[in-house]
N, C-alpha and C. Protein backbone atom coordinates (compact mmCIF):
# COMPACT_ATOMS: atom_id res chain seq x y z
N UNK A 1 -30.92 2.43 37.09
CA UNK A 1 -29.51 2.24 37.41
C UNK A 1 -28.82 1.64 36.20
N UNK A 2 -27.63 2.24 35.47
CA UNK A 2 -26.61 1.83 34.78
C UNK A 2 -26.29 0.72 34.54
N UNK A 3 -25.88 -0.53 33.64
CA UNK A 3 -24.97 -1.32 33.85
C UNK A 3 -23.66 -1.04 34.43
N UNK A 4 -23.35 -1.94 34.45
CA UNK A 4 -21.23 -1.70 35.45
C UNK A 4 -20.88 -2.36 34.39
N UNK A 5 -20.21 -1.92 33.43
CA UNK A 5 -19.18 -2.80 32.83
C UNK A 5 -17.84 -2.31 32.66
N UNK A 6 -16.98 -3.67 32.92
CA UNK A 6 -15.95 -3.92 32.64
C UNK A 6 -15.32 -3.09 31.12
N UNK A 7 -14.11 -2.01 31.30
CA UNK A 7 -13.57 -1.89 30.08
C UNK A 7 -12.54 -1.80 30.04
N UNK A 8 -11.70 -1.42 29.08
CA UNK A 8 -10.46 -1.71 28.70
C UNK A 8 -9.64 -0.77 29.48
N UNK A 9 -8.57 -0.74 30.02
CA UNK A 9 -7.84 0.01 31.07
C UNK A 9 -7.88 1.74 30.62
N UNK A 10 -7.56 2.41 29.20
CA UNK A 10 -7.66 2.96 28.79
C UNK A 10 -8.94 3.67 28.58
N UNK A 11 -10.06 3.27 28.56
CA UNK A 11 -11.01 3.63 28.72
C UNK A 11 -11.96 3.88 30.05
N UNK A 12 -11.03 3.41 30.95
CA UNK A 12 -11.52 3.75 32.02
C UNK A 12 -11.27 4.76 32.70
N UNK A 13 -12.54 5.95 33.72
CA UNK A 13 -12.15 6.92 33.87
C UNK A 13 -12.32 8.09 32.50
N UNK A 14 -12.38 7.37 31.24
CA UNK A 14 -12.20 8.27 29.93
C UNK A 14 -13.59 10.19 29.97
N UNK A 15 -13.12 10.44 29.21
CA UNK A 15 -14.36 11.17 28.53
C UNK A 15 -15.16 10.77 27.83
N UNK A 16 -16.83 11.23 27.58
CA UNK A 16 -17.97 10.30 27.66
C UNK A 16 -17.66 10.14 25.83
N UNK A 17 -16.61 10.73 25.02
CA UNK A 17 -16.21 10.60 23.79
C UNK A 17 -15.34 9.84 23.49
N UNK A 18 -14.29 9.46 24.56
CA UNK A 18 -13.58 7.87 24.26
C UNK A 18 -14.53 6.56 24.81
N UNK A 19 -15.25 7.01 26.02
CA UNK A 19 -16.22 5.54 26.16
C UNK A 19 -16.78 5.47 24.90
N UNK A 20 -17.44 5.96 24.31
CA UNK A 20 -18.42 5.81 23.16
C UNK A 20 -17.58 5.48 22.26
N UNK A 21 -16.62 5.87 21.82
CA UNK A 21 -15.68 5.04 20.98
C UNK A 21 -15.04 3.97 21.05
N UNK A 22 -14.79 3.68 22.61
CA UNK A 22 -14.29 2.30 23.29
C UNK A 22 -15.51 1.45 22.84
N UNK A 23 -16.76 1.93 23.03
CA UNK A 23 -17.70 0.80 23.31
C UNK A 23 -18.38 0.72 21.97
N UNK A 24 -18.14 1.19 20.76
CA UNK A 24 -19.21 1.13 19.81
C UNK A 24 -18.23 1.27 18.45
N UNK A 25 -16.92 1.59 18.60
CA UNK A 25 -16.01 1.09 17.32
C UNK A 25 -14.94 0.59 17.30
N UNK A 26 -14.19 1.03 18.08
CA UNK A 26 -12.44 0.36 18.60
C UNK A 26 -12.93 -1.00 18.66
N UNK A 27 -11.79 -1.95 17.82
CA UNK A 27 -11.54 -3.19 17.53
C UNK A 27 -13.17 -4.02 16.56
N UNK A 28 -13.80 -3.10 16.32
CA UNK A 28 -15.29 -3.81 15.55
C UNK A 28 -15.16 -3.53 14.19
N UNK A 29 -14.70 -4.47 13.83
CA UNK A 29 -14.57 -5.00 12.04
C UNK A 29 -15.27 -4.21 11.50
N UNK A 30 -14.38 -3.04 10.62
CA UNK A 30 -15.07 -2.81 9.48
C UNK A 30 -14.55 -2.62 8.33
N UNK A 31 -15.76 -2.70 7.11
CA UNK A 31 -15.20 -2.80 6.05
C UNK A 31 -15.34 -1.44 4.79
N UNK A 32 -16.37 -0.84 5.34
CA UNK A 32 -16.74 -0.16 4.59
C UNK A 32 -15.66 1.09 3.93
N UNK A 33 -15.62 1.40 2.73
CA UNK A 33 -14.44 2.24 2.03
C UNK A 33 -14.51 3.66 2.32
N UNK A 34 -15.48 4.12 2.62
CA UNK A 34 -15.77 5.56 3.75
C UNK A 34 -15.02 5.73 4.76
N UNK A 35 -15.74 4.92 5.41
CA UNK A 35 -14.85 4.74 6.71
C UNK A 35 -13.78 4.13 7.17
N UNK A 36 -13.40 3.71 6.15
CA UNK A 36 -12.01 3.76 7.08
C UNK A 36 -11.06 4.43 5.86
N UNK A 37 -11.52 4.89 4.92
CA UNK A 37 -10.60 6.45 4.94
C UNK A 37 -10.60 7.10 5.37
N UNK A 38 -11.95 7.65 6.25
CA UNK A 38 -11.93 8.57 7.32
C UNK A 38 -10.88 8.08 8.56
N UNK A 39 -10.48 7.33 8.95
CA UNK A 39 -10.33 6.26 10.02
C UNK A 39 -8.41 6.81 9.61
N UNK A 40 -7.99 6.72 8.37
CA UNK A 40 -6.95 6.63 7.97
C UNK A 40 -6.11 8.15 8.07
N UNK A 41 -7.53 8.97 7.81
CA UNK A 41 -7.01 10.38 8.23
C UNK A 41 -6.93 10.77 9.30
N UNK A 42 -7.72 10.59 9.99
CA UNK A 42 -7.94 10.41 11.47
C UNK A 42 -6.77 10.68 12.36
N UNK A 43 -6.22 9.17 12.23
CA UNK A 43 -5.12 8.36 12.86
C UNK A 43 -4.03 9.23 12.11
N UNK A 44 -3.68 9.35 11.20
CA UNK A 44 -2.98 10.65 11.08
C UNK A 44 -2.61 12.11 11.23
N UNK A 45 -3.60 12.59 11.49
CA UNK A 45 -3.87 13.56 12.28
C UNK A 45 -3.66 13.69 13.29
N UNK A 46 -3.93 11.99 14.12
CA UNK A 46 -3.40 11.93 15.31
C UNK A 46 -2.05 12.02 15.64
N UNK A 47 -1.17 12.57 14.85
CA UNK A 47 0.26 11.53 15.22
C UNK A 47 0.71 13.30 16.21
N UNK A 48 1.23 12.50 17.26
CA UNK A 48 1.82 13.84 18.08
C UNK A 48 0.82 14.57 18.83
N UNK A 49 -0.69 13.65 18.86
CA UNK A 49 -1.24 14.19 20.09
C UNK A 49 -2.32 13.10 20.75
N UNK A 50 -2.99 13.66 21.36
CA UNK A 50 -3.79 12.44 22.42
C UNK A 50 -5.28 12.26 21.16
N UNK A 51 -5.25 11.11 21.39
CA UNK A 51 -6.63 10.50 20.70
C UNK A 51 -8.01 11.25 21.40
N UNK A 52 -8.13 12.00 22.71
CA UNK A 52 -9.09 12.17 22.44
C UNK A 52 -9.37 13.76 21.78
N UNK A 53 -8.41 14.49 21.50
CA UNK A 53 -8.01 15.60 20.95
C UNK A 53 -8.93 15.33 19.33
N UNK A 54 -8.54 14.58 19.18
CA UNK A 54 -9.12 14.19 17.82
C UNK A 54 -11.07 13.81 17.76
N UNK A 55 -11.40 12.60 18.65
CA UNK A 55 -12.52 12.71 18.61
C UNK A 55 -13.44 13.83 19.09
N UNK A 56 -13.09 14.80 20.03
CA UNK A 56 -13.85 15.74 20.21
C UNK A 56 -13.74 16.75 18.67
N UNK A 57 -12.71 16.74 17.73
CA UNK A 57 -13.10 17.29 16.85
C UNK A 57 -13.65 16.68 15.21
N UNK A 58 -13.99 15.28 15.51
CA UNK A 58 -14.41 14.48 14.79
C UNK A 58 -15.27 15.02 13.86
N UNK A 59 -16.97 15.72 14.45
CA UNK A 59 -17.77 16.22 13.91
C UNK A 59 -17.39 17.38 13.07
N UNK A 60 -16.39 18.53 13.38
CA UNK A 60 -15.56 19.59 12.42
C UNK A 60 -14.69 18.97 11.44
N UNK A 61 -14.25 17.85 11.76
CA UNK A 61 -13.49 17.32 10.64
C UNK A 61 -14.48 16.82 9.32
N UNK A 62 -16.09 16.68 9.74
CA UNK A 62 -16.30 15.71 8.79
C UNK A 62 -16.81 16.75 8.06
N UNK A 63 -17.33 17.76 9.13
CA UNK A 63 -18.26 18.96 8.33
C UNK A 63 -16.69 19.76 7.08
N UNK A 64 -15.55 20.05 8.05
CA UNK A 64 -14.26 20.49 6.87
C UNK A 64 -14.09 19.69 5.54
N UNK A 65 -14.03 18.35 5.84
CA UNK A 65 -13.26 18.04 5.05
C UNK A 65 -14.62 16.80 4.29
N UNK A 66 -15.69 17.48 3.95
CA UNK A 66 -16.49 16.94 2.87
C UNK A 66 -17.19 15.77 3.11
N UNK A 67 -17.47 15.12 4.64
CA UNK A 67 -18.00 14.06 5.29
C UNK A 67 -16.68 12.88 4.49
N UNK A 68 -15.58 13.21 4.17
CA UNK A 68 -14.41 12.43 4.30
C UNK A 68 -14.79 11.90 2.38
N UNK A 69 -15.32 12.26 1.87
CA UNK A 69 -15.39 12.32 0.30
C UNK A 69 -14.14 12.70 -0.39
N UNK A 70 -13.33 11.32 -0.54
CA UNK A 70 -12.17 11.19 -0.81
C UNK A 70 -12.15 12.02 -2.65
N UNK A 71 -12.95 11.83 -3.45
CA UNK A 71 -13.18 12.51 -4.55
C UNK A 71 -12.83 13.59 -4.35
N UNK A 72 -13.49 14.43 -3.69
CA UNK A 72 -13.56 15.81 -3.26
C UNK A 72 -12.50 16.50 -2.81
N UNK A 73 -12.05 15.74 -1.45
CA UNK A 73 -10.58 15.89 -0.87
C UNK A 73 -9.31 15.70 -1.87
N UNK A 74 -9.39 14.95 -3.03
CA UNK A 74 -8.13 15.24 -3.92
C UNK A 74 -8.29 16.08 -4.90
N UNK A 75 -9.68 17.00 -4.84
CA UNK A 75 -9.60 18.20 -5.39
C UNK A 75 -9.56 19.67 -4.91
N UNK A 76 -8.83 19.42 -3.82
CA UNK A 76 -8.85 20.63 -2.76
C UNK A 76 -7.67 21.67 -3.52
N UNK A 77 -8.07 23.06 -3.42
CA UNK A 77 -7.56 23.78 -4.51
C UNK A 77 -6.74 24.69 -3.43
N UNK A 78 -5.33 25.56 -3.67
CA UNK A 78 -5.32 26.79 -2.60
C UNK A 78 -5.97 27.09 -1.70
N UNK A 79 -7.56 27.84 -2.18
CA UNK A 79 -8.65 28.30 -1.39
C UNK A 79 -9.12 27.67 -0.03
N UNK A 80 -9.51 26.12 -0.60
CA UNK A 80 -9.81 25.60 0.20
C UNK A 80 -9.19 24.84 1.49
N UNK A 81 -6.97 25.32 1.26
CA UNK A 81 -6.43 24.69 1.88
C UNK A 81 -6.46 25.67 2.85
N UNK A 82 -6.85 26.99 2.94
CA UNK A 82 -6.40 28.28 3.24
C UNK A 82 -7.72 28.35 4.35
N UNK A 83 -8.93 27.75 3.95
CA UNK A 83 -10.22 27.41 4.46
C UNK A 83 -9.80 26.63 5.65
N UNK A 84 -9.30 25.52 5.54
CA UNK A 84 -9.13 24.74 6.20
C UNK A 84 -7.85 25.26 7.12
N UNK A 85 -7.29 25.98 7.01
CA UNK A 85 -5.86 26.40 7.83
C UNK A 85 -6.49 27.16 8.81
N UNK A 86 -7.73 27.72 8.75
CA UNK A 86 -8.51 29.42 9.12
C UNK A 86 -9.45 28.56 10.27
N UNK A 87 -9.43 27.00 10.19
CA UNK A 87 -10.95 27.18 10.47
C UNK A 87 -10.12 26.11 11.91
N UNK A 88 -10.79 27.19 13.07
CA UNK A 88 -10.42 26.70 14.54
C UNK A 88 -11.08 25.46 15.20
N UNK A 89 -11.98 24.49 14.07
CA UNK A 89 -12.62 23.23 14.63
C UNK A 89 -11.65 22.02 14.43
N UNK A 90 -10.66 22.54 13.53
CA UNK A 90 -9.80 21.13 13.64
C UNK A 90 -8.20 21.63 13.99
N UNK A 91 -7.60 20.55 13.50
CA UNK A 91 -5.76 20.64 13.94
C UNK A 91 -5.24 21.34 12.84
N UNK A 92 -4.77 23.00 12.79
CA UNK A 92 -4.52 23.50 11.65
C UNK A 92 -3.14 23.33 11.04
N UNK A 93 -2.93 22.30 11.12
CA UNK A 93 -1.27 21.81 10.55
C UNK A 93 -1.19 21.25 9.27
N UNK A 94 -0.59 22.29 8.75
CA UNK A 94 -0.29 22.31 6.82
C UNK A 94 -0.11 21.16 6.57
N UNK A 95 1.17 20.11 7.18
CA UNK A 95 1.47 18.81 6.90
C UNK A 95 0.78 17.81 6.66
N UNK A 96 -0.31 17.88 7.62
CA UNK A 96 -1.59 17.09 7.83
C UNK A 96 -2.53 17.37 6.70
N UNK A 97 -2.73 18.28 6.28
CA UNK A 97 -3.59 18.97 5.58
C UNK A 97 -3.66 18.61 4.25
N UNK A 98 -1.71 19.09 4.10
CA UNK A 98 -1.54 18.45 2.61
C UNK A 98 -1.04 16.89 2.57
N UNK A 99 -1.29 16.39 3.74
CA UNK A 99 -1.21 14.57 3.90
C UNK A 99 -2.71 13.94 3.01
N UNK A 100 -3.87 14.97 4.09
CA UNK A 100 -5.02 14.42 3.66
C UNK A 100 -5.22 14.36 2.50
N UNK A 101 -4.86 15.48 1.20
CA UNK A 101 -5.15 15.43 0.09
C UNK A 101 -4.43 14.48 -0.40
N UNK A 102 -2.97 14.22 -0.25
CA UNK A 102 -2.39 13.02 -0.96
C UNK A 102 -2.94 12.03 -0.70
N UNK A 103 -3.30 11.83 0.32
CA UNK A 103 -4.08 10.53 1.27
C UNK A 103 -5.42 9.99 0.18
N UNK A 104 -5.85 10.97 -0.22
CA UNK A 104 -7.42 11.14 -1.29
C UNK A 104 -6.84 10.37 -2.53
N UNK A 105 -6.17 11.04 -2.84
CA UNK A 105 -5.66 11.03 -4.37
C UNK A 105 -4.48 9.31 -4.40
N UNK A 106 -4.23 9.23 -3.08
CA UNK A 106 -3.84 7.33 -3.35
C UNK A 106 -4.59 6.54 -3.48
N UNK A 107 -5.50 6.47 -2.40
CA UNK A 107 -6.87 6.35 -1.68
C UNK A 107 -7.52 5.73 -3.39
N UNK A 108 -7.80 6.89 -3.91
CA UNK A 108 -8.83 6.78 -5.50
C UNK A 108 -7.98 5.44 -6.34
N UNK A 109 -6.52 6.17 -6.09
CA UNK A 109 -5.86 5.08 -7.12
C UNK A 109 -6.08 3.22 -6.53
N UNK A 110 -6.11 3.34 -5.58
CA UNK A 110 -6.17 1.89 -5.18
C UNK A 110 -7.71 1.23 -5.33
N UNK A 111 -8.56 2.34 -5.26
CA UNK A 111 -10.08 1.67 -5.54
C UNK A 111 -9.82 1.74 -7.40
N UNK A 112 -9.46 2.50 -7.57
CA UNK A 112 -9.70 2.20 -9.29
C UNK A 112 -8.41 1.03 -10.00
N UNK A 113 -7.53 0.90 -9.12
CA UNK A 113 -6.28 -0.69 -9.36
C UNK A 113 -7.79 -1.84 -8.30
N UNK A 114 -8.26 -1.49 -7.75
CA UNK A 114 -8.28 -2.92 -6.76
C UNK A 114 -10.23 -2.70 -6.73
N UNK A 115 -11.03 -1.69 -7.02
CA UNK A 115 -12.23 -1.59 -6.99
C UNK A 115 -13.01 -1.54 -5.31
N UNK A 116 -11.66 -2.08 -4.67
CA UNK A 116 -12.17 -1.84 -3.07
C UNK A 116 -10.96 -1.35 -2.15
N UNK A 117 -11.32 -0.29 -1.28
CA UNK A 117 -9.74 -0.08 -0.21
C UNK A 117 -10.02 -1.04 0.53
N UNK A 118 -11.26 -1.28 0.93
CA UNK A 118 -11.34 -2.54 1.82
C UNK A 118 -10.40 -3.76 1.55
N UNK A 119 -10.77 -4.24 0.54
CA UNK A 119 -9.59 -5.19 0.30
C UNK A 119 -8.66 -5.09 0.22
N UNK A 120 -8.19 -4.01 -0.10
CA UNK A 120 -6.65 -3.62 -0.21
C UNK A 120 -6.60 -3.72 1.20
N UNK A 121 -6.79 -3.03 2.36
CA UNK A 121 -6.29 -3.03 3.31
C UNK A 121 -6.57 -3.96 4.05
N UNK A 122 -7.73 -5.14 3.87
CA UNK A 122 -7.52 -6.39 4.78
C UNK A 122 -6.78 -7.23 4.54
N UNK A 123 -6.23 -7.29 3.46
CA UNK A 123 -5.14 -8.23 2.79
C UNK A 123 -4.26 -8.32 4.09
N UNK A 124 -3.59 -6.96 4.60
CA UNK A 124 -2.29 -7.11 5.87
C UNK A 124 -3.08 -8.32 6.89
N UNK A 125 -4.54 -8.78 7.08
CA UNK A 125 -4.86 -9.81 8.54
C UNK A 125 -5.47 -10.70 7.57
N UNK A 126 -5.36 -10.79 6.47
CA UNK A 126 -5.75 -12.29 5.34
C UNK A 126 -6.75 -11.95 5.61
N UNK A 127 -7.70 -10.47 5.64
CA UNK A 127 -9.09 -10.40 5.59
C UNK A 127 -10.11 -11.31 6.58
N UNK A 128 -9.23 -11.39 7.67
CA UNK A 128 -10.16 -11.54 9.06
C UNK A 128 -9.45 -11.08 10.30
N UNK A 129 -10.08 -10.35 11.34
CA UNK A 129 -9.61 -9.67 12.21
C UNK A 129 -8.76 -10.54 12.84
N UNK A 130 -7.97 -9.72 13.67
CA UNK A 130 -6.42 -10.65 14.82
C UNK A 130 -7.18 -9.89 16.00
N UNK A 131 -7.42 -11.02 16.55
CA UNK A 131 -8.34 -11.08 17.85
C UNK A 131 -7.04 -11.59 18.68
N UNK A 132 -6.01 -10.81 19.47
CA UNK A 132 -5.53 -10.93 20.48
C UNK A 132 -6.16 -11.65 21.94
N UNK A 133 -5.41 -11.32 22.75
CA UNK A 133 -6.17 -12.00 24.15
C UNK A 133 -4.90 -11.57 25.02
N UNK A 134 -5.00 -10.02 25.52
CA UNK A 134 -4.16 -9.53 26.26
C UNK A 134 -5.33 -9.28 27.43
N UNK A 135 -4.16 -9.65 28.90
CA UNK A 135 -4.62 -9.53 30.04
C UNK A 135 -4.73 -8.17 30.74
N UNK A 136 -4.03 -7.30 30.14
CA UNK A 136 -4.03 -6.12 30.35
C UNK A 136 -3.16 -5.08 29.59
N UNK A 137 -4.17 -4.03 29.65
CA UNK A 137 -3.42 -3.00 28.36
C UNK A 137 -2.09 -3.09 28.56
N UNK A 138 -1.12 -2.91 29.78
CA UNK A 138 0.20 -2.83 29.13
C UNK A 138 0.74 -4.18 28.11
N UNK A 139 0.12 -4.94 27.83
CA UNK A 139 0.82 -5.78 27.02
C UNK A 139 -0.01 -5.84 25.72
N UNK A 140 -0.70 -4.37 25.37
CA UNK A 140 -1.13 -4.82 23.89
C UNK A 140 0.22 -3.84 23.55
N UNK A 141 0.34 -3.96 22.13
CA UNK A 141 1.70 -3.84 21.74
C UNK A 141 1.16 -2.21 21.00
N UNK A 142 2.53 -1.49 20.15
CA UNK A 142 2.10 -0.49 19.13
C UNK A 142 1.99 -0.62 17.57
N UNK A 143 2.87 -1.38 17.64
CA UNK A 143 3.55 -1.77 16.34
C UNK A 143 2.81 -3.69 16.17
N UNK A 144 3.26 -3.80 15.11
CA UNK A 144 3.09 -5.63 14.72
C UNK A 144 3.74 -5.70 13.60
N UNK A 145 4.06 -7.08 13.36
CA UNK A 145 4.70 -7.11 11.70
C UNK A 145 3.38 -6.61 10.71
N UNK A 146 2.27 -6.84 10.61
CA UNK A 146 1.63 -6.83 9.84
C UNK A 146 1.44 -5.15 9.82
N UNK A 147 1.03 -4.87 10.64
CA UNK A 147 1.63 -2.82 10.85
C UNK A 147 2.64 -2.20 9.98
N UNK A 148 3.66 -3.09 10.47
CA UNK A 148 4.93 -2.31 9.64
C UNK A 148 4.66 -3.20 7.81
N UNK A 149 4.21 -4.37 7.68
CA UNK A 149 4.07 -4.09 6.22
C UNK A 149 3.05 -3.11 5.56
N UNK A 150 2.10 -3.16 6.41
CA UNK A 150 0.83 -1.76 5.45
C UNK A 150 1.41 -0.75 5.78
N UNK A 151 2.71 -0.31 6.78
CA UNK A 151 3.20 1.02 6.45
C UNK A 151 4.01 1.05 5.04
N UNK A 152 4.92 0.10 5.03
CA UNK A 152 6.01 0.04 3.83
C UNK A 152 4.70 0.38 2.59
N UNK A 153 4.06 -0.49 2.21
CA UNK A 153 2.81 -0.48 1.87
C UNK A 153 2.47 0.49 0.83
N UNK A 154 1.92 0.91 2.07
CA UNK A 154 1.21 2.39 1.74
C UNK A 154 2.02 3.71 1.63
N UNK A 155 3.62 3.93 2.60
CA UNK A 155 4.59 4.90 1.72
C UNK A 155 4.97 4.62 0.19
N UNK A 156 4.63 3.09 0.19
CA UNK A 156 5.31 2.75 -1.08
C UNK A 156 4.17 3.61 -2.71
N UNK A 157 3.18 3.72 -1.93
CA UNK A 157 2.17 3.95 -2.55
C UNK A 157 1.93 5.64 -2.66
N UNK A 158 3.07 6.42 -1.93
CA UNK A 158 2.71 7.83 -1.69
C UNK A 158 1.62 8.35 -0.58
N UNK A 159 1.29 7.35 0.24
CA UNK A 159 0.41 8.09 1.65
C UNK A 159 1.34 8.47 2.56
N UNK A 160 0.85 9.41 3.26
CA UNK A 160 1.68 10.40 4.05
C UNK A 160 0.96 9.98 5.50
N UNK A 161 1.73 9.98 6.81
CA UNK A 161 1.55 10.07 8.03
C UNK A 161 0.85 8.52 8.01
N UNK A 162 1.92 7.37 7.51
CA UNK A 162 1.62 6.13 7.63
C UNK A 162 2.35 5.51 7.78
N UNK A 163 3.06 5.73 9.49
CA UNK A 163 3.86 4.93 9.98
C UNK A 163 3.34 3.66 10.64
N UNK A 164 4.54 2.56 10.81
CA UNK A 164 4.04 1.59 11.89
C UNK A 164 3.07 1.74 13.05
N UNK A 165 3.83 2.34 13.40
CA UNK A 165 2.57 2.70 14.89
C UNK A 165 1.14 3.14 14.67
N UNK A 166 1.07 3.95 13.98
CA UNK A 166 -0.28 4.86 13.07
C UNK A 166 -0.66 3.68 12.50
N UNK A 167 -0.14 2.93 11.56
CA UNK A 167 -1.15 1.92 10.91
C UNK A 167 -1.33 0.61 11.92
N UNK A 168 -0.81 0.86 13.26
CA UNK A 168 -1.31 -0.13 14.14
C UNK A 168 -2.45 0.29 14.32
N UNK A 169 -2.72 1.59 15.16
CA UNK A 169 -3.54 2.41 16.17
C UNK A 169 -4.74 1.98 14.47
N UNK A 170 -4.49 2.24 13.31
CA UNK A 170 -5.82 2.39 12.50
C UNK A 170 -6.25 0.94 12.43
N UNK A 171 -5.23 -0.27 12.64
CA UNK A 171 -5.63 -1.29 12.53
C UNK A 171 -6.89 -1.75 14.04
N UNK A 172 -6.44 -1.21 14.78
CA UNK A 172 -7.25 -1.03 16.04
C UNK A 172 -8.25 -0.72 15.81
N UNK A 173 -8.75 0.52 14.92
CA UNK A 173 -9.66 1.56 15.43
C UNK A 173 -10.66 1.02 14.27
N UNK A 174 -9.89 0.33 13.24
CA UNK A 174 -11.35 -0.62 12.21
C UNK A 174 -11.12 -1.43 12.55
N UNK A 175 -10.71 -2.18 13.70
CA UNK A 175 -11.26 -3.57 13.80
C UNK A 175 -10.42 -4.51 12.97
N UNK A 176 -9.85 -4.20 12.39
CA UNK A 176 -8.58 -5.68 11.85
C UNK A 176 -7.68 -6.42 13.40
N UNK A 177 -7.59 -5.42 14.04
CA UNK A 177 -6.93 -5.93 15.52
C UNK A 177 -7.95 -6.04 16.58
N UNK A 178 -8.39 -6.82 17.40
CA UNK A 178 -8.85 -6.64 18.24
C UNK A 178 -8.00 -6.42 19.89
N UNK A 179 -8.02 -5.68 20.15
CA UNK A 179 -7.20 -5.36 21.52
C UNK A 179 -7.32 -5.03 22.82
N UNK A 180 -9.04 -5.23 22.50
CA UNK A 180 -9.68 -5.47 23.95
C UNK A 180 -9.54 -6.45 24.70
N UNK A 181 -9.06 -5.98 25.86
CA UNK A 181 -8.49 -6.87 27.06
C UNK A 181 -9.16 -7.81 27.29
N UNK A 182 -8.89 -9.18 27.67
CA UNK A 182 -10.02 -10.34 28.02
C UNK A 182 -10.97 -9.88 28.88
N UNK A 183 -10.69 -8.70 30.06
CA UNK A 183 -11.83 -8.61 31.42
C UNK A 183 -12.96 -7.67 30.64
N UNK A 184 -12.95 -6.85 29.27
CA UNK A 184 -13.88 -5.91 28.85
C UNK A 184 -14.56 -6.43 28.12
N UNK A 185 -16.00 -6.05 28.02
CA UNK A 185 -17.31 -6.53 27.87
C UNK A 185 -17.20 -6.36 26.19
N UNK A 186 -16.27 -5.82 25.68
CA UNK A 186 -16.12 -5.49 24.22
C UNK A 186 -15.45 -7.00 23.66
N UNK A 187 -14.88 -7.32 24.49
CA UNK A 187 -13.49 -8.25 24.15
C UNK A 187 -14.58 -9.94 23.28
């Protein structure tokens, strides 16, 4: 027999691809410079549809787009944008597409100004997570001040599909925010 646990309102009821994401990365600190450029495209990709739209095509995204090898991705040529437009495992939207490559090619510039994105991007929570303590999902928020400065941020910087809200939801999804409800076993 199963454990019963308690989860976050949103995750309850979910598909067995948002539990597993509820329970094993949403709001869990990370730092690593892989991942959360993957994390960054992601959440952009997401904008204008449901999150779990995205993780069911997680695994096509990583196999498309080079296991998220930001090097690689800012050398994406015609061919390969044309590859990626053709290929029915992910979201075939040009915007996005040519987001991700700009996304690469900032991405590089800030590890070669700063030697880590990690640091660059924990700087917005002084490089330790904001562990909230909401009683229930309707009162975790979308936005935060610290959101809307890594958006200014990072447009300022030429990344594309990095609005407030989006750089909330990514602040969520690595763990700089924690936004698991006090009653979930994550929290």
């Amino acid at each position: 027999m199963s454990e019963l646990r308690i989860r976050c309102q949103w995750a309850t009821g979910a598909t067995p691809e948002e539990i597993e994401y509820h329970d094993k990365e949403w709001g869990r600190p990370c730092f690593d410079d892989r991942h959360l450029f993957e994390m960054l495209i992601l959440e952009g990709v997401q904008a204008g549809l449901a999150w779990v739209t995205v993780l069911k095509k997680r695994a096509a995204y990583r196999r498309a787009f080079d296991q998220f090898d930001a090097n690689k991705i800012a050398h994406y040529d015609d061919k390969k944008i044309a590859e990626l437009l053709s290929n029915p495992g992910i979201i075939r939207n040009r915007l996005k597409i040519h987001a991700a490559i700009t996304n690469a090619r900032c991405y590089l510039t800030i590890v070669e100004q700063q030697s880590s994105f990690s640091d660059y991007i924990w700087q917005f929570t002084d490089g330790q997570p904001i562990v909230n303590a909401w009683q229930s999902f309707a009162q975790v928020p979308s936005t935060s001040s610290a959101s809307e400065a890594m958006s200014k941020d990072l447009k300022k910087r030429g990344f594309k599909f990095v609005g407030h809200t989006i750089c909330y939801a990514y602040m969520q999804a690595t763990g700089m925010v924690n936004d698991h409800t006090t009653d979930c076993f994550c929290y």
